[in-house]
Protein backbone atom coordinates (compact mmCIF):
# COMPACT_ATOMS: atom_id res chain seq x y z
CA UNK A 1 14.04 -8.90 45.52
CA UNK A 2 17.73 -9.81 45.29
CA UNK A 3 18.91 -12.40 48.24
CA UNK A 4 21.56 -11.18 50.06
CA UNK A 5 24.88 -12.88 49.60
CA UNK A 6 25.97 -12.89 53.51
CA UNK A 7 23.40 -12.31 56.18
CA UNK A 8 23.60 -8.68 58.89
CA UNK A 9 24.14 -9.47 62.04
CA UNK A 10 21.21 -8.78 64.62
CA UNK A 11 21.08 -5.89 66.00
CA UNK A 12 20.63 -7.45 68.79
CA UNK A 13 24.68 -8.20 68.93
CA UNK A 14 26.20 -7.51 72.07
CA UNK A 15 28.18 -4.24 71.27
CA UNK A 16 30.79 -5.82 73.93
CA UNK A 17 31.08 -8.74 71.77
CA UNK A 18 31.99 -6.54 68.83
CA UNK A 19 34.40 -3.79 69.99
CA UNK A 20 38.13 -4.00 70.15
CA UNK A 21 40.49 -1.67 72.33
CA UNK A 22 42.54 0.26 70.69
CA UNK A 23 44.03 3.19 73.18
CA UNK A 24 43.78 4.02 76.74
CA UNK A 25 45.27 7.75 76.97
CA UNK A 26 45.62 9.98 80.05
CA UNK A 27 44.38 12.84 78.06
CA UNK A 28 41.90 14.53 76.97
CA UNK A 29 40.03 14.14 80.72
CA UNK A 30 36.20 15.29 81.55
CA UNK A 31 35.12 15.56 84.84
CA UNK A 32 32.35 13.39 84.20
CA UNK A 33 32.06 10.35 82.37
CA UNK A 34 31.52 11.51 78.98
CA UNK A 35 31.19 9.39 75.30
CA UNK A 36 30.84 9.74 71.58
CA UNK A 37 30.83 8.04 68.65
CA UNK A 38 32.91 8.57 65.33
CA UNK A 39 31.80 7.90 62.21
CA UNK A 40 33.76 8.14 58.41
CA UNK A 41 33.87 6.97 55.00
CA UNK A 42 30.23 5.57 54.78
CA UNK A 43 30.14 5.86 50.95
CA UNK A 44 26.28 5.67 51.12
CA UNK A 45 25.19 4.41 47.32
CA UNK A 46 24.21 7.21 45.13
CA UNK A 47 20.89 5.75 45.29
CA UNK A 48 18.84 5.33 48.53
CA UNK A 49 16.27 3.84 47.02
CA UNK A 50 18.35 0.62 45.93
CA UNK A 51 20.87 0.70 49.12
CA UNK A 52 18.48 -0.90 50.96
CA UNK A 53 20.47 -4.46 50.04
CA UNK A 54 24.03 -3.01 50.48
CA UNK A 55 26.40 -4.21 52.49
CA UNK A 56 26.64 -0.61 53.89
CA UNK A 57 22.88 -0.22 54.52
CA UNK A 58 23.31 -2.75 56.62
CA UNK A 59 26.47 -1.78 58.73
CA UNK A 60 24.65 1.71 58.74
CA UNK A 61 21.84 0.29 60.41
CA UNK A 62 23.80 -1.37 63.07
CA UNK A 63 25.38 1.84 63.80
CA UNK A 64 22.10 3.80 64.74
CA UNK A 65 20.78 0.69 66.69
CA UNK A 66 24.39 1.03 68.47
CA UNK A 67 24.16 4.50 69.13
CA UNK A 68 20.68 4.25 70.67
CA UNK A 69 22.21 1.77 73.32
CA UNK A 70 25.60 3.95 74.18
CA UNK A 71 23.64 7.22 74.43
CA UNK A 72 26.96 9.42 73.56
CA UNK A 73 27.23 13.20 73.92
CA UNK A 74 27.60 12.98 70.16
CA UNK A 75 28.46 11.15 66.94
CA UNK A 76 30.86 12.94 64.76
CA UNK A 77 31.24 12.06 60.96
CA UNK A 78 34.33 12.71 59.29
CA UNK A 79 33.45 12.88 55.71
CA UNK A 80 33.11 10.91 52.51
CA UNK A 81 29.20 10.26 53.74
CA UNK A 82 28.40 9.42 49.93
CA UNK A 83 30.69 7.87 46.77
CA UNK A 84 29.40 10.19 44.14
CA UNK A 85 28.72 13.59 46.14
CA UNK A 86 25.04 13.05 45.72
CA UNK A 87 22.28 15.26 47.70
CA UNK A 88 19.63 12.63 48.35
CA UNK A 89 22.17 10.29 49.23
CA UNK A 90 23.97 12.66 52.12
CA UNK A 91 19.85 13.54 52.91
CA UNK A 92 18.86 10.33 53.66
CA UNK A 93 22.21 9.50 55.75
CA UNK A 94 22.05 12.92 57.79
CA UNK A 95 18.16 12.24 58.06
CA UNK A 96 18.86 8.93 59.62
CA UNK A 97 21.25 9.75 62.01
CA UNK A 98 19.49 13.45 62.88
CA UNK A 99 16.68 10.84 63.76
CA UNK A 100 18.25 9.35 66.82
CA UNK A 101 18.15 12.97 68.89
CA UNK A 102 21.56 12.91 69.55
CA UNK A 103 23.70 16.14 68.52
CA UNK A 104 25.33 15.19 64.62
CA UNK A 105 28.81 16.93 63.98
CA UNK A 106 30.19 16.15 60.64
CA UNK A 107 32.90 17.81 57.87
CA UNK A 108 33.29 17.00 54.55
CA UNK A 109 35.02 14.75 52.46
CA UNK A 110 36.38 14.57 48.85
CA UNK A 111 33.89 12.27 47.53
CA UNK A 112 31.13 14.72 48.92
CA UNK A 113 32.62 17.88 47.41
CA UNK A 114 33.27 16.86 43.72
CA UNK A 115 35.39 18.94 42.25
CA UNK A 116 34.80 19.94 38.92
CA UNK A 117 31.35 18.44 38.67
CA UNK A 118 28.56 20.81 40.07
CA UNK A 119 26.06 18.56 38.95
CA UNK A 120 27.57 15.82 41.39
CA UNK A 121 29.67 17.10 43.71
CA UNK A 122 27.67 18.44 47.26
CA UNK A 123 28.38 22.33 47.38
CA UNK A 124 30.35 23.14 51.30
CA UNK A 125 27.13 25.20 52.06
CA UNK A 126 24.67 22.20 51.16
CA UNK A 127 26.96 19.85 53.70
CA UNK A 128 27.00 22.32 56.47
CA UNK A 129 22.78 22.54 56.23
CA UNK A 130 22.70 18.92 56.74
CA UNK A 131 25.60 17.94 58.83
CA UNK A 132 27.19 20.81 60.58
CA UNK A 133 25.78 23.24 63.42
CA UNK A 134 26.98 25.81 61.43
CA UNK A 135 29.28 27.36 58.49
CA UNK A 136 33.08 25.90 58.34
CA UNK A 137 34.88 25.85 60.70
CA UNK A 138 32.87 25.76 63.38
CA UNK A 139 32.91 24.80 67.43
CA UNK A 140 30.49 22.75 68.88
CA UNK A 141 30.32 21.84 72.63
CA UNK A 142 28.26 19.39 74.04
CA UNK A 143 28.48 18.50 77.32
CA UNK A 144 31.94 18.00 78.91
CA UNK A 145 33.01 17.85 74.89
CA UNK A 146 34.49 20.52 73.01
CA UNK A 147 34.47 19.96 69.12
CA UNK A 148 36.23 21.65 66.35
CA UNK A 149 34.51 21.00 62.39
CA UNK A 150 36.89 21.86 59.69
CA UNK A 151 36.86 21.52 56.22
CA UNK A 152 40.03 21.36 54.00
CA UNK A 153 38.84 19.42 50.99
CA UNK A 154 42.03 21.36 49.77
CA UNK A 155 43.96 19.95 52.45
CA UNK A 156 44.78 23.02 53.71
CA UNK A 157 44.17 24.89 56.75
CA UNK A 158 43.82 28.35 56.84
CA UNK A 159 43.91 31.61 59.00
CA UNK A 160 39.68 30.86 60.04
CA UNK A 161 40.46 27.56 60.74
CA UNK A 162 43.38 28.09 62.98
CA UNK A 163 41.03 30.97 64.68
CA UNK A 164 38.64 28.10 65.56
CA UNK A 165 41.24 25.92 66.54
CA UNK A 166 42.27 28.81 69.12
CA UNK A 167 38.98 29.41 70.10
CA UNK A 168 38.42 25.75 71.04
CA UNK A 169 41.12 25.59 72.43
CA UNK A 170 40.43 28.51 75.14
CA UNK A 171 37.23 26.48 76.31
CA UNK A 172 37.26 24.60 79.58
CA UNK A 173 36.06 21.21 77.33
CA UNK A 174 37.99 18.66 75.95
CA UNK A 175 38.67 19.62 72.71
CA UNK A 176 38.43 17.41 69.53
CA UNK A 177 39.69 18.20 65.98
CA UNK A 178 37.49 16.85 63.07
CA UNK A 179 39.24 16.94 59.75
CA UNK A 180 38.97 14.39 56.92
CA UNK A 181 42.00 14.05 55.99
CA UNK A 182 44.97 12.94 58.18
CA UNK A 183 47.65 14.88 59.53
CA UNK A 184 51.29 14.38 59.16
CA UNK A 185 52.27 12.16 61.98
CA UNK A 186 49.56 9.54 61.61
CA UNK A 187 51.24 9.33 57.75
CA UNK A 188 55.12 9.01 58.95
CA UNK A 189 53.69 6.54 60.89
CA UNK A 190 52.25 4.41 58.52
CA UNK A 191 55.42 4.49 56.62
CA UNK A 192 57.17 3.92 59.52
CA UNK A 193 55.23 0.68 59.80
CA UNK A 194 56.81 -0.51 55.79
CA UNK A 195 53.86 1.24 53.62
CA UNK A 196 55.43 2.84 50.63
CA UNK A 197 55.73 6.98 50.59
CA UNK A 198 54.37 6.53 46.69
CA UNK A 199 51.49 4.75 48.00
CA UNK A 200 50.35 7.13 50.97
CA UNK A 201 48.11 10.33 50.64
CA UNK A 202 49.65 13.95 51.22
CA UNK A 203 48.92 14.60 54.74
CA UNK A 204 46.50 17.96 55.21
CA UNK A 205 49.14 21.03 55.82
CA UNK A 206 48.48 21.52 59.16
CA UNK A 207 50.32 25.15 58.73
CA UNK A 208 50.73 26.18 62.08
CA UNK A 209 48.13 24.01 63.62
CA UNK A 210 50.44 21.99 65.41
CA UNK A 211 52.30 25.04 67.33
CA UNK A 212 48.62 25.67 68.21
CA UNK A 213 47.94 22.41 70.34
CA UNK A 214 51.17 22.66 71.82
CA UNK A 215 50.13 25.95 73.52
CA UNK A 216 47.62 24.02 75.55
CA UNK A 217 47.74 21.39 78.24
CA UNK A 218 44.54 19.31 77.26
CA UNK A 219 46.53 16.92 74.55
CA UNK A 220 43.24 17.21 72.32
CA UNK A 221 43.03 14.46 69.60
CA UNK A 222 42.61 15.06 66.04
CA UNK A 223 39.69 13.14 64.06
CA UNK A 224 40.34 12.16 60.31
CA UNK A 225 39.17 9.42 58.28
CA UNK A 226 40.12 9.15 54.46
CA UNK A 227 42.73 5.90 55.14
CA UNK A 228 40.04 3.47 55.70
CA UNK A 229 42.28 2.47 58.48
CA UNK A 230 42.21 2.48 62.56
CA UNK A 231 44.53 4.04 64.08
CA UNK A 232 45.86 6.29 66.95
CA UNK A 233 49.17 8.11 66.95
CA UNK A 234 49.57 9.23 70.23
CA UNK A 235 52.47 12.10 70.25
CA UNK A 236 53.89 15.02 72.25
CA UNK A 237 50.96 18.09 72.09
CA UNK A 238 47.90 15.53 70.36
CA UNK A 239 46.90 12.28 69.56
CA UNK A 240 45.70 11.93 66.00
CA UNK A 241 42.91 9.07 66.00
CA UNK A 242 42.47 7.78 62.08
CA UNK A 243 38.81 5.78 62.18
CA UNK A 244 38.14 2.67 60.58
CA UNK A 245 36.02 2.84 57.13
CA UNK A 246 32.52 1.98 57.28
CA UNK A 247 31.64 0.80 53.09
CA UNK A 248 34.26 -1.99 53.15
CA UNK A 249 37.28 -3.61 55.82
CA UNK A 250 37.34 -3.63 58.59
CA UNK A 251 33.72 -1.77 58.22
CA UNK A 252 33.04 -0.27 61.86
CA UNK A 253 33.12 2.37 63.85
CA UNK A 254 34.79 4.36 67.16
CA UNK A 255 33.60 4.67 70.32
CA UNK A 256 36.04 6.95 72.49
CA UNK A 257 35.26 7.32 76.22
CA UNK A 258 36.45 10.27 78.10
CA UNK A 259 36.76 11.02 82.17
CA UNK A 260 38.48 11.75 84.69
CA UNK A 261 41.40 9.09 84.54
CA UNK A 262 41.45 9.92 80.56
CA UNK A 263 40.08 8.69 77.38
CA UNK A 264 39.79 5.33 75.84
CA UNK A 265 39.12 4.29 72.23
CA UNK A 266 37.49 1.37 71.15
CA UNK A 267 36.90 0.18 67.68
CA UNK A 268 33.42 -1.60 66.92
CA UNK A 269 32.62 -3.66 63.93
CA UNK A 270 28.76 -2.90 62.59
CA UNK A 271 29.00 -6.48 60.44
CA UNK A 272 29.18 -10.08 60.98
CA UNK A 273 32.35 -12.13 60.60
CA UNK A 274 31.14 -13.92 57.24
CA UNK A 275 30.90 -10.53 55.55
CA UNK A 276 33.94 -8.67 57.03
CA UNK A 277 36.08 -11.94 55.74
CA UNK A 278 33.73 -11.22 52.36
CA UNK A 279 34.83 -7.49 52.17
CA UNK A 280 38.67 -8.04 53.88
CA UNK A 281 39.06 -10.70 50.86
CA UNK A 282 37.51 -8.18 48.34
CA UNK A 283 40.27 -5.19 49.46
CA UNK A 284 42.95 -7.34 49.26
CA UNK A 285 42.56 -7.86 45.81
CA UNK A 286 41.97 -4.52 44.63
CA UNK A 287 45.55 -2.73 44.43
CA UNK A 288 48.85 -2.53 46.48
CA UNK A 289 48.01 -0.30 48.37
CA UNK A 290 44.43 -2.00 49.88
CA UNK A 291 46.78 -4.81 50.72
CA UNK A 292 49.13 -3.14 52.43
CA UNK A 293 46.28 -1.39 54.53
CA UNK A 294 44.73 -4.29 54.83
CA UNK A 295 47.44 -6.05 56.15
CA UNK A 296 48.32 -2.53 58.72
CA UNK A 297 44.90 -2.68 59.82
CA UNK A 298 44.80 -6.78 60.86
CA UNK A 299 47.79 -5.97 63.12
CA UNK A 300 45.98 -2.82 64.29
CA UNK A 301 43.10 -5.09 65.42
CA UNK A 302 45.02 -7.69 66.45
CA UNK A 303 47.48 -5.91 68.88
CA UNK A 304 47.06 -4.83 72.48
CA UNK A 305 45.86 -1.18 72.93
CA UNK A 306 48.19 1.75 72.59
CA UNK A 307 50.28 2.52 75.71
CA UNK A 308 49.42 5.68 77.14
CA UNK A 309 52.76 7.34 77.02
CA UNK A 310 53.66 9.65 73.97
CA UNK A 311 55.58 8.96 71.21
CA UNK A 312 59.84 9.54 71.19
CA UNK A 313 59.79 12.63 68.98
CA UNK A 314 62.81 11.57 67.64
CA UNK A 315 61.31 8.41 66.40
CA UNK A 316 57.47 7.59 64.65
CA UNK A 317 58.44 3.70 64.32
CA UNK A 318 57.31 3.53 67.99
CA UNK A 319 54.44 6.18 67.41
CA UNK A 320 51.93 3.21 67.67
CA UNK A 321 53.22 1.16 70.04
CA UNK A 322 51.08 -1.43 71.52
């Protein structure tokens, strides 16, 4: 068997000694002290089998040895859970974390659905058996915790989607969005912060969805992944919470906190310092853009949390201000 280049870390690692702060927000609030953990881009190999050395085996590993110590209401996944859209890959992740006994909430990515290639791409039906409660889009509540799963591979949300939003919405939880992609705020903001427009992803069309949180007084957040960033845009009606990547920099996770004074997020790595230098190094050589996000996400990591108040809405250069 192949040595590993850089050793895991324990998973015996303080969590503590690991996490960084990111937010504290006033809202969402729970009565009770409530917690889950957020999951996205994993990447899982397409095969299991040989994983097993990966530098995302390993980080995967520390985050179910994580989650078995912070006992959260649930973990929610936000897509891209394999590279090549393959079933026994997306199996043995959802296996794994369906192992732990804590309730599993995930939506889709674009490397899970495949377009064009049935004979690699992960069919929306197959994903919701394995990773979803039930068929998109659905609402989950566990706990305190009100959860909205949505799938817009398209990146674009329509009429069903919005009627879940609503529905959500009407509950006495929290309420969470979980989308992959990012919404149009947590983009301005990143070119707010000097990242080129060419080099940014559309945002999802939110169509509407927007007008929809503003109706309520709970400031839900909205979950996406897809950047391979961390990052919370707080602003007027929602907070949009981007979470970090876990197949390369700054490979980690979230853990967001909510109660009765608010909600905090924290980010977490799941590797040791030798091989998130290893993989920071390895992004910053692969295009423009990974340097750029590279560079957004030291700062992001580097910065004291996000203040709690929202965002001018005539301004997203303060949209992340810490």
């Amino acid at each position: 068997m192949r040595t590993p280049r850089v050793a895991p870390p324990s998973d015996t690692s303080p969590i503590q000694c690991r996490s960084t702060p990111l937010a504290a927000l006033p809202q969402p609030r729970t009565p009770d002290e409530r917690s889950f953990v957020v999951l996205s881009d994993v990447h899982y190999p397409a095969d299991p089998e040989r994983a097993a050395e990966t530098e995302t085996s390993w980080a995967f590993k520390t985050v179910l040895a994580d989650v078995r110590r912070l006992d959260p209401s649930m973990v929610v996944v936000l897509g891209d859970v394999t590279h090549a859209g393959r079933v026994d890959a997306l199996t043995h992740v959802a296996r794994r974390l369906k192992s732990l006994d804590w309730p599993v909430y995930g939506v889709p990515g674009n490397h899970d659905l495949v377009e064009g290639d049935p004979d690699r791409g992960v069919s929306i039906d197959e994903f919701a058996d394995l990773m979803a409660p039930e068929p998109y889009p659905y609402t989950a509540r566990t706990d305190d915790l009100s959860l909205v799963g949505a799938c817009a591979s398209n990146k674009q949300i329509d009429t069903a989607l919005r009627d879940a939003v609503v529905r959500g919405l009407t509950d006495t939880h929290a309420t969470g969005l979980a989308i992959h992609y990012p919404m149009k705020r947590t983009i301005e903001c990143l070119r707010s912060a000097g990242i080129p427009r060419t080099l940014l992803v559309t945002p999802v069309a939110d169509d509407g969805i927007a007008d929809l949180l503003a109706e309520t007084d709970r400031h839900p957040l909205v979950l996406s992944g897809h950047l391979h960033v961390p990052l919370v845009v707080r602003g007027e009606t929602h907070t949009e919470i981007t979470a970090p990547p876990l197949c390369t920099y700054p490979s980690g996770y979230l853990y967001i906190r909510t109660g009765p004074s608010g909600t905090t997020v924290e980010f977490v790595s799941a590797v040791g310092d030798a091989t998130r230098q290893l993989q920071r190094g390895r992004r910053m050589r692969r295009s423009t853009i990974e340097r750029c996000l590279v560079e957004f996400t030291d700062a992001q990591l580097t910065a004291p949390p996000a203040r709690s108040h929202p965002a001018s809405a005539s301004s997203t250069a303060s949209c992340f201000d810490r």
